[in-house]
N, C-alpha and C. Protein backbone atom coordinates (compact mmCIF):
# COMPACT_ATOMS: atom_id res chain seq x y z
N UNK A 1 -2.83 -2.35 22.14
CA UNK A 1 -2.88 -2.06 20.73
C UNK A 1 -1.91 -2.99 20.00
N UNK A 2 -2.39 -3.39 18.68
CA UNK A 2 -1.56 -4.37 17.74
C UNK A 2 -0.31 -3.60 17.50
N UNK A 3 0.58 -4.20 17.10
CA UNK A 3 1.96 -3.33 16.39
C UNK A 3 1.28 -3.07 14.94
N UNK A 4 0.84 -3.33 14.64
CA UNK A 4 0.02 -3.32 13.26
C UNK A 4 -1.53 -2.27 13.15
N UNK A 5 -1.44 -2.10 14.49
CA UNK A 5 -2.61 -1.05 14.22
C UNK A 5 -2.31 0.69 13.62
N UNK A 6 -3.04 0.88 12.30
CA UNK A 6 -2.99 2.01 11.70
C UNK A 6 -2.55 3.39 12.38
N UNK A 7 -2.99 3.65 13.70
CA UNK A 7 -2.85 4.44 14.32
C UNK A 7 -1.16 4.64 14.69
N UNK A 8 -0.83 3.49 14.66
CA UNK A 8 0.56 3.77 15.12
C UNK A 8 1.52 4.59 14.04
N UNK A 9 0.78 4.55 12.76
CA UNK A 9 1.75 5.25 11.50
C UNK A 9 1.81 6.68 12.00
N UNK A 10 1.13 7.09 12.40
CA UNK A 10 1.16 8.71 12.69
C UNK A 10 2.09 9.34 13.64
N UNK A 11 3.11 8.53 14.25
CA UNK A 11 3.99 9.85 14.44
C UNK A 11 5.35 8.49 13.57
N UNK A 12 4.97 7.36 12.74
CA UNK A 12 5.95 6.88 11.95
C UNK A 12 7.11 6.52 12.63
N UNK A 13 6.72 5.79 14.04
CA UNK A 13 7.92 5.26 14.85
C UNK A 13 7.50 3.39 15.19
N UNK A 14 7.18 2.86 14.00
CA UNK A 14 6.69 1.22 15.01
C UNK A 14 8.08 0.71 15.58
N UNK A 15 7.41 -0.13 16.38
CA UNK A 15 8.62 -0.91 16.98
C UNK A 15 8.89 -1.90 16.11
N UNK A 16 10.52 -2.35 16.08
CA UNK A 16 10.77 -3.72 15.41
C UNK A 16 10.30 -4.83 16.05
N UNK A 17 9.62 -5.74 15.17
CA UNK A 17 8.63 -7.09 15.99
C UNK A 17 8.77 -7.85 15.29
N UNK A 18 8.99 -9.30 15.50
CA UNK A 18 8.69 -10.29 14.86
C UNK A 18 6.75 -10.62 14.63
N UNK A 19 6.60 -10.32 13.66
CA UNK A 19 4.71 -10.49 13.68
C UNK A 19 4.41 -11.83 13.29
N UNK A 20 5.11 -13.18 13.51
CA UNK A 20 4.96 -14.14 13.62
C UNK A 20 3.68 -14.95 14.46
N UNK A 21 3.85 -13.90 15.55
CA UNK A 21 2.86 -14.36 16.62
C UNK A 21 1.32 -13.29 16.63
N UNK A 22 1.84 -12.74 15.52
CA UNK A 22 0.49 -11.43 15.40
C UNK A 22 -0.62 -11.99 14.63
N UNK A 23 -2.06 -11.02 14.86
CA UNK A 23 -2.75 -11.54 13.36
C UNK A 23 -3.54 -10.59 13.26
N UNK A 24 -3.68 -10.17 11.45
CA UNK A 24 -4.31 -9.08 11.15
C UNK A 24 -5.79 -8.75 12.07
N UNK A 25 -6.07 -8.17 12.92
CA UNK A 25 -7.45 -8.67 13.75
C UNK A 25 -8.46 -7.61 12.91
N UNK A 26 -7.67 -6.75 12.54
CA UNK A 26 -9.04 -5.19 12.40
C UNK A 26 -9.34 -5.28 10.84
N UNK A 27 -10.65 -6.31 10.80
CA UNK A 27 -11.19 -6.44 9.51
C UNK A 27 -12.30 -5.32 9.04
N UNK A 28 -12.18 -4.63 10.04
CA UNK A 28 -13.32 -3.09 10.06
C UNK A 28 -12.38 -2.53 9.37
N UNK A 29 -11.14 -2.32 9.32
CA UNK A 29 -10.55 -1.01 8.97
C UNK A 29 -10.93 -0.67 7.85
N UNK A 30 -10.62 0.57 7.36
CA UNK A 30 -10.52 1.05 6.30
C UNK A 30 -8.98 1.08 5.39
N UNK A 31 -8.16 0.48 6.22
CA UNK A 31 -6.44 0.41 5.75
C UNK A 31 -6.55 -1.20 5.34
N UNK A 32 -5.49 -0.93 3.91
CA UNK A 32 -5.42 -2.51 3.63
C UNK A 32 -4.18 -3.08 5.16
N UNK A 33 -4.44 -3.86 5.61
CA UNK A 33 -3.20 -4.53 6.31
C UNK A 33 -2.74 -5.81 6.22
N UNK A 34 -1.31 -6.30 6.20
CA UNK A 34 -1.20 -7.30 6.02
C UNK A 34 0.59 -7.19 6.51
N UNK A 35 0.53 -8.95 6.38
CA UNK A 35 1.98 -9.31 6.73
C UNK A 35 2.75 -9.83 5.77
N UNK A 36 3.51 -9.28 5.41
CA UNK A 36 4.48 -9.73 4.07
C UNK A 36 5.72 -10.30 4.00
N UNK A 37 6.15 -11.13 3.33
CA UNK A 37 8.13 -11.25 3.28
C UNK A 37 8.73 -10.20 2.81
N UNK A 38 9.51 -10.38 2.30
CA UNK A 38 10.36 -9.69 1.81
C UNK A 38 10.68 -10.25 0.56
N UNK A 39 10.13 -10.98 0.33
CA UNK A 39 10.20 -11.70 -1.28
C UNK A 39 8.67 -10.90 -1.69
N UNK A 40 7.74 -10.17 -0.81
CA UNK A 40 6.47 -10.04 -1.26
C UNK A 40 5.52 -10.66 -1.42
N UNK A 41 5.84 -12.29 -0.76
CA UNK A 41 4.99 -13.44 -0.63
C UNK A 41 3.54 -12.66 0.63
N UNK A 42 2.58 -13.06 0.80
CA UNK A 42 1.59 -12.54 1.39
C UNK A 42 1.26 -13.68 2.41
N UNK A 43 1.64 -13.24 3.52
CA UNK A 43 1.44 -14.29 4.84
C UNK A 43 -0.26 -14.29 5.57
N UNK A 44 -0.01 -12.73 6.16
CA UNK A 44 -1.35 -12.62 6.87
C UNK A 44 -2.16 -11.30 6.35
N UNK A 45 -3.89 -11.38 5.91
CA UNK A 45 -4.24 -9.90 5.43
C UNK A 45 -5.67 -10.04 5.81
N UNK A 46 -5.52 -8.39 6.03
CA UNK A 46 -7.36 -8.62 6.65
C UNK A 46 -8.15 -8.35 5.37
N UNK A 47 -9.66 -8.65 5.70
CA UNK A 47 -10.99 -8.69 5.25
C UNK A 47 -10.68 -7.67 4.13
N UNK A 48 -9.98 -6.17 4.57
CA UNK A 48 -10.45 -4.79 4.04
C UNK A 48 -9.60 -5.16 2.16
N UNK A 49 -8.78 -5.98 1.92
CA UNK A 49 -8.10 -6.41 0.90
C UNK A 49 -9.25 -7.09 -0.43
N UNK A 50 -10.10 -7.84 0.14
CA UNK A 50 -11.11 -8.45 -0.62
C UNK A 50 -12.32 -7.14 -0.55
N UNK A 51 -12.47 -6.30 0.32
CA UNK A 51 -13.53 -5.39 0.11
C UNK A 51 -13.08 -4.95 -1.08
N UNK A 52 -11.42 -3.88 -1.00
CA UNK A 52 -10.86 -2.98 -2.01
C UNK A 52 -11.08 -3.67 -3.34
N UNK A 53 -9.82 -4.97 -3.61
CA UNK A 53 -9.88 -5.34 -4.35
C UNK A 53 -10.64 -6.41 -5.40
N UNK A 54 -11.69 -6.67 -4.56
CA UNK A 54 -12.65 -7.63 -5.19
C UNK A 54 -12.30 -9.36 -5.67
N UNK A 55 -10.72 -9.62 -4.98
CA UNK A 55 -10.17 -10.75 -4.88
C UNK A 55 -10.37 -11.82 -3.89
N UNK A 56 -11.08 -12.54 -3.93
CA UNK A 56 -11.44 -13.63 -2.47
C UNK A 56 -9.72 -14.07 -1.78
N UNK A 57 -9.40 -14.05 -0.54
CA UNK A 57 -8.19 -13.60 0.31
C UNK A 57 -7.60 -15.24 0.23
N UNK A 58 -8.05 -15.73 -0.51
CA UNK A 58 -7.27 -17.22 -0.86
C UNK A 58 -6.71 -16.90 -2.08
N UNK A 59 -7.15 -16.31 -3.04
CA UNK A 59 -6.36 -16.13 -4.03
C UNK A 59 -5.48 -15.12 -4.01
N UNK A 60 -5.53 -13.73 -3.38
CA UNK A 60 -4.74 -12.97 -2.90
C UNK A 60 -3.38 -13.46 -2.36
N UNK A 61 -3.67 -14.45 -1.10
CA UNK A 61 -2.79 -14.80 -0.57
C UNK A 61 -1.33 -15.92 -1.51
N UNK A 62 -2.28 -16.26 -2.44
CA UNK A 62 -1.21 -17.32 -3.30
C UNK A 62 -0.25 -16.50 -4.35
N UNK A 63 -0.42 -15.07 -4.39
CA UNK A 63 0.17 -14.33 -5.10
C UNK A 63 1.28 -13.44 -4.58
N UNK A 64 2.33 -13.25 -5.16
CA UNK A 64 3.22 -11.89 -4.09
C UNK A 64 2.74 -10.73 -4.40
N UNK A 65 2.75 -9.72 -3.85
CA UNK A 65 2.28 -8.86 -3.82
C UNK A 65 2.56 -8.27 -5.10
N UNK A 66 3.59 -7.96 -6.04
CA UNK A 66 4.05 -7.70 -7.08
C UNK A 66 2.86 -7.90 -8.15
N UNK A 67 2.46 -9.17 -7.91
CA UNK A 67 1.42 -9.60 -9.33
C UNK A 67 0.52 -9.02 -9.06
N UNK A 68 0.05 -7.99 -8.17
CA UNK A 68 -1.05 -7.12 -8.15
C UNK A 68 -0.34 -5.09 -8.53
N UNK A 69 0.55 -5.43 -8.59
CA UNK A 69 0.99 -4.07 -8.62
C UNK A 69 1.36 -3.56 -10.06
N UNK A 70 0.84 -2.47 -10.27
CA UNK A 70 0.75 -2.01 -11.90
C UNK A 70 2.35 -1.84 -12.50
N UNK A 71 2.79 -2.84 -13.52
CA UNK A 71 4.03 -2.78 -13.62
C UNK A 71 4.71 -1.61 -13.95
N UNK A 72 4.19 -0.70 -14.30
CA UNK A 72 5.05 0.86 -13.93
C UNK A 72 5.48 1.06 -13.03
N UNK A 73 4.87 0.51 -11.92
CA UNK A 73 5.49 1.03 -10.51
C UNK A 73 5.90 -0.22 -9.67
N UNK A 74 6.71 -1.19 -10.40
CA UNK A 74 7.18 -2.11 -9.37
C UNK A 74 8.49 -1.51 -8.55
N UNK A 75 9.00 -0.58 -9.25
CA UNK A 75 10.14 0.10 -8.73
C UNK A 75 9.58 1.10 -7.54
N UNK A 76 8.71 1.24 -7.34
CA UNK A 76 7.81 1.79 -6.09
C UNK A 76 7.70 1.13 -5.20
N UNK A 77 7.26 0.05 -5.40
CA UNK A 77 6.49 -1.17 -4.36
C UNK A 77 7.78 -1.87 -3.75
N UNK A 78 8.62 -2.15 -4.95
CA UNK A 78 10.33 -2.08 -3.85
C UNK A 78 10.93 -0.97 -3.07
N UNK A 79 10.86 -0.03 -3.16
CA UNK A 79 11.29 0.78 -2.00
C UNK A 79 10.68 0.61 -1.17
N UNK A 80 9.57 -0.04 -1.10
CA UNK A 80 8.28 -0.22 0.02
C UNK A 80 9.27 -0.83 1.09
N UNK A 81 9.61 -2.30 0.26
CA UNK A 81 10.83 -2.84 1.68
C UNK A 81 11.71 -2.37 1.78
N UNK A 82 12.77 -2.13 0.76
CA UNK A 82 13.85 -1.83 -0.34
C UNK A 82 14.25 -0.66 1.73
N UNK A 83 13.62 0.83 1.28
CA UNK A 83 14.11 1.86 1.96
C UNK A 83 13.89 1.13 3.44
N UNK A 84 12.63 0.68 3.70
CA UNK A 84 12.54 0.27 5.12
C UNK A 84 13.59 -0.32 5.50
N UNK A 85 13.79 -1.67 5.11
CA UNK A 85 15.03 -2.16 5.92
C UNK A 85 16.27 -1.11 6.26
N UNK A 86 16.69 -0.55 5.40
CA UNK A 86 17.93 -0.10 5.46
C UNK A 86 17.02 1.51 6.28
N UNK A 87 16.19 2.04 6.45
CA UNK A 87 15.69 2.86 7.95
C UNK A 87 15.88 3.99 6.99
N UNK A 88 15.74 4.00 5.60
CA UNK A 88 15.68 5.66 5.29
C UNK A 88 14.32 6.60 4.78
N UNK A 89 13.63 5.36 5.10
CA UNK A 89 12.43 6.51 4.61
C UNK A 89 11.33 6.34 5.61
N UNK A 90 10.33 7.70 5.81
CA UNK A 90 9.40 7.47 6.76
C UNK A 90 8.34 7.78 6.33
N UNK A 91 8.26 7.88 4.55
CA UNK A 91 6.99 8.60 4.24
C UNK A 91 6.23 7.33 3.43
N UNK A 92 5.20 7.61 3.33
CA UNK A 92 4.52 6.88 2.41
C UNK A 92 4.66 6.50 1.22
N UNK A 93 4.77 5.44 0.63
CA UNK A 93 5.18 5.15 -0.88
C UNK A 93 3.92 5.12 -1.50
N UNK A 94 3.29 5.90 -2.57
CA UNK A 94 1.91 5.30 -3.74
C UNK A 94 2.42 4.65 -4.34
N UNK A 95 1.86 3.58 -4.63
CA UNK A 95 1.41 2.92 -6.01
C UNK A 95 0.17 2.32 -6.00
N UNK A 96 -0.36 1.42 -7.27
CA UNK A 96 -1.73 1.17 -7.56
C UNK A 96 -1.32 -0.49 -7.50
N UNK A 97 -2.76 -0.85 -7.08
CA UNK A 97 -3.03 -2.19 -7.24
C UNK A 97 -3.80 -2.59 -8.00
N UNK A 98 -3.85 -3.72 -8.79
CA UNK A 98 -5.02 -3.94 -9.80
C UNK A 98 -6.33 -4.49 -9.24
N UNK A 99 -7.53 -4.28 -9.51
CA UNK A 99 -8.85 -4.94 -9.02
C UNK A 99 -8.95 -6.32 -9.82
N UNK A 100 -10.18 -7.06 -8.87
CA UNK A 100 -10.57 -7.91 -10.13
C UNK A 100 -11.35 -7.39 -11.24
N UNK A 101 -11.77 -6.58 -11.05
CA UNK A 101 -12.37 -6.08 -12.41
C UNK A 101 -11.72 -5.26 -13.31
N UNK A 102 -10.78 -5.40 -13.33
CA UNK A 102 -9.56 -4.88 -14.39
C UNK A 102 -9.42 -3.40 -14.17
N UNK A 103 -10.03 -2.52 -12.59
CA UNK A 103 -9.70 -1.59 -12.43
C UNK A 103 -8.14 -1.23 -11.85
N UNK A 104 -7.40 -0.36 -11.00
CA UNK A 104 -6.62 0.09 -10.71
C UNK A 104 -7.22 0.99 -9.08
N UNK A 105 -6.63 0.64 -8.24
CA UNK A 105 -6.94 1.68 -7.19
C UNK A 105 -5.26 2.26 -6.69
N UNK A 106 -5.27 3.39 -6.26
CA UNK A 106 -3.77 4.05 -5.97
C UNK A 106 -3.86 3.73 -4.05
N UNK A 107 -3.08 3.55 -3.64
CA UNK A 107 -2.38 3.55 -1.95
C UNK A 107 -1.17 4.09 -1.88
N UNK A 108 -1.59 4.84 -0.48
CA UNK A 108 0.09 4.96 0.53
C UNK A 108 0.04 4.44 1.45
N UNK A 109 1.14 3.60 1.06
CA UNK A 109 1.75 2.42 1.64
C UNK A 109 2.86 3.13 3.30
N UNK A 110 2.88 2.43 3.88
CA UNK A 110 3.46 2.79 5.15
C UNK A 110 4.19 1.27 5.22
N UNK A 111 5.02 1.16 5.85
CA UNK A 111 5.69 -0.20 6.52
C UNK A 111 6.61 -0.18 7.94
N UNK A 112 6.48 -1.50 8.17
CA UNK A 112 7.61 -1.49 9.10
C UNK A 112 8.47 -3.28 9.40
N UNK A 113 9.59 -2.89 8.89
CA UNK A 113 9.80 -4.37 8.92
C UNK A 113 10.19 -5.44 10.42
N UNK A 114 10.34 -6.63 10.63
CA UNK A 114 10.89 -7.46 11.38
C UNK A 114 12.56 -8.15 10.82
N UNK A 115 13.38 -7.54 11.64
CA UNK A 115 14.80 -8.12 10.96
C UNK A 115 14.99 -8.74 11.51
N UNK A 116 14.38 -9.81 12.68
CA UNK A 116 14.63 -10.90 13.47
C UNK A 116 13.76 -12.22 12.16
N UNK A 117 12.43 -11.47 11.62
CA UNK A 117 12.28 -12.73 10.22
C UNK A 117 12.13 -12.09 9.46
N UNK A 118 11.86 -13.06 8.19
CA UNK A 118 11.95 -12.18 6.60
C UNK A 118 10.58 -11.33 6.59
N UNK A 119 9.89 -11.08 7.45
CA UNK A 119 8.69 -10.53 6.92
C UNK A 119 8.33 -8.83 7.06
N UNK A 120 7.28 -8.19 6.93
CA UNK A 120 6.84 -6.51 7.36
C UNK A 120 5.53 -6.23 7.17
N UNK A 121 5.37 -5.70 8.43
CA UNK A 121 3.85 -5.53 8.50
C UNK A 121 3.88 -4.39 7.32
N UNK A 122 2.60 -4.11 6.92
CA UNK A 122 2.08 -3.06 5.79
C UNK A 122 1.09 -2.54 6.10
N UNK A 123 0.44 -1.45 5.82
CA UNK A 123 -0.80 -0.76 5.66
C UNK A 123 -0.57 0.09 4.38
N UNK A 124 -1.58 -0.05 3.51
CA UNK A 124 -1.92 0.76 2.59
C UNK A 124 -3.38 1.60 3.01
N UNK A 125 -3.63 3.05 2.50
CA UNK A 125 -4.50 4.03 2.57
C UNK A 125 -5.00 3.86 1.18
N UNK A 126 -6.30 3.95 1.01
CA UNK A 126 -6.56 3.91 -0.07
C UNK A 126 -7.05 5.33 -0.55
N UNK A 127 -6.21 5.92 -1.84
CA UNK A 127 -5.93 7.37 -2.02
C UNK A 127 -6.63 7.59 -3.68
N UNK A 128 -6.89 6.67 -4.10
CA UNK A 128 -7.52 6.78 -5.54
C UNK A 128 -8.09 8.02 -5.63
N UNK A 129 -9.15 8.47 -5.14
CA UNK A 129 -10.46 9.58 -4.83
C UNK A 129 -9.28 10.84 -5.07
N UNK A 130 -8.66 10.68 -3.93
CA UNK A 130 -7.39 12.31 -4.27
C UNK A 130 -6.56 12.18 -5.66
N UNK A 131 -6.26 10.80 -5.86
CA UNK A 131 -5.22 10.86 -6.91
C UNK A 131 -5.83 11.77 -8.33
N UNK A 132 -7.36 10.59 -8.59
CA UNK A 132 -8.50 11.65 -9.49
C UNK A 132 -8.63 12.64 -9.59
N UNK A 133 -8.82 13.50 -8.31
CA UNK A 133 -8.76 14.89 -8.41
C UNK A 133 -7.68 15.89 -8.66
N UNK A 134 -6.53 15.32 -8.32
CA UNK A 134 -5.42 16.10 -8.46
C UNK A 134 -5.02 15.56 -10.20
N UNK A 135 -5.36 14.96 -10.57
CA UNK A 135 -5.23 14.75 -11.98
C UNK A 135 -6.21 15.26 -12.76
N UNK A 136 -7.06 15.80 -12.38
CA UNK A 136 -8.61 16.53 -13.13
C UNK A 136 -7.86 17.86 -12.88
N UNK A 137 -7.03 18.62 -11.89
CA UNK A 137 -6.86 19.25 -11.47
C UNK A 137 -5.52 19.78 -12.28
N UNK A 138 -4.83 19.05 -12.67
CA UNK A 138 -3.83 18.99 -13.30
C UNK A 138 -4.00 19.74 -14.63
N UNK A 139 -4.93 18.50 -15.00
CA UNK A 139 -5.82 18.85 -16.75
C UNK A 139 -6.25 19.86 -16.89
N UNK A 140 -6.90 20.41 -15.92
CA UNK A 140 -7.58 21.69 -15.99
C UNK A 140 -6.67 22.76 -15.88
N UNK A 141 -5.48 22.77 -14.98
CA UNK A 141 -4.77 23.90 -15.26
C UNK A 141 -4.11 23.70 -16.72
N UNK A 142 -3.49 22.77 -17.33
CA UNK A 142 -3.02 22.36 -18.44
C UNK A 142 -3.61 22.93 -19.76
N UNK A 143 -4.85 22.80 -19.38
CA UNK A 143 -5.93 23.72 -20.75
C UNK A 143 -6.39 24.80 -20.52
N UNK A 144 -6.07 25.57 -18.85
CA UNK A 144 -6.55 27.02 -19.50
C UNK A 144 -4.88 27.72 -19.73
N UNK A 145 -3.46 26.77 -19.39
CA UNK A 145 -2.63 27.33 -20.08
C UNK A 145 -2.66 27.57 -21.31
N UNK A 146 -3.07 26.20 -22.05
CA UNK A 146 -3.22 26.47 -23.48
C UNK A 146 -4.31 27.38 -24.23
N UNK A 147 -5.38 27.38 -23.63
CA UNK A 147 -6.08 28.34 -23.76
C UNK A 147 -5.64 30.18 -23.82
N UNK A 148 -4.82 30.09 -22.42
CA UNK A 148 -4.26 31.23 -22.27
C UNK A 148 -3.07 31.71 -23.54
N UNK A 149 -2.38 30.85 -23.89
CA UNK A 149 -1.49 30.66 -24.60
C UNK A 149 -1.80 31.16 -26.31
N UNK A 150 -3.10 30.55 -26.15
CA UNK A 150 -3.59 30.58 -27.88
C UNK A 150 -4.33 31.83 -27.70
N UNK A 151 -4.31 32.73 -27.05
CA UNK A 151 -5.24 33.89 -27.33
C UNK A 151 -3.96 35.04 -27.69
């Protein structure tokens, strides 16, 4: 198994690796994956990045990851490395990425870095579908408070 394969997030223990010598192989997945710096420069990413985001993976790649991330939440997408390096967090970070079609999709992000080079493998889940609902879900309790409220 890759150090980078999805499966390994689930009990949230990867090993530290230099992924220098790795390469995104699982263009089936359903997880975005990729290999990043730590500046957020974009080294290595599979297929599933151009499915999500509708960006051909040459232009993806010339961007840091940042210029896809909805600037509300760049302070998100840094804890992404931010907590990893320093080993304090094991949960998933959301934030949204922008499409090419000027949509927004939401992920939880997982990581694990290499402190032998500047880089960290990533997987994002793509969570949009729940985020929707729990925000319809939201609204809806929101208006039969007010509802409740005005009677």
């Amino acid at each position: 198994m890759l150090p980078g394969d999805p499966r390994r997030f689930s009990d949230n223990k990867m090993p530290e690796t230099n992924f220098s010598h790795y390469s995104v192989a699982a263009d089936d997945s359903e997880f975005l994956l990729a290999i990043i710096g730590f500046d957020f420069s974009m080294h290595v990413l599979n297929r599933t990045w151009e499915r999500s985001l509708g960006y051909p993976s040459g232009v993806l790649l010339e961007k840091p990851l940042l210029q896809l991330v909805d600037k509300d939440e760049h302070v998100l997408a840094r804890m992404l490395i931010d907590k990893r390096i320093a080993g304090v967090s094991d949960r998933p970070i959301e934030f949204s990425l922008h499409c090419q079609d000027g949509s927004y999709k939401c992920f939880a992000w997982m990581s694990s870095p290499s402190l032998t080079g500047q880089e960290m493998f990533i997987s994002g889940r793509d969570i949009t579908e729940r985020k929707k609902a729990e925000t319809t879900d939201n609204l809806q309790r929101y208006l039969q408070a007010k509802k409740t409220d005005a009677i």
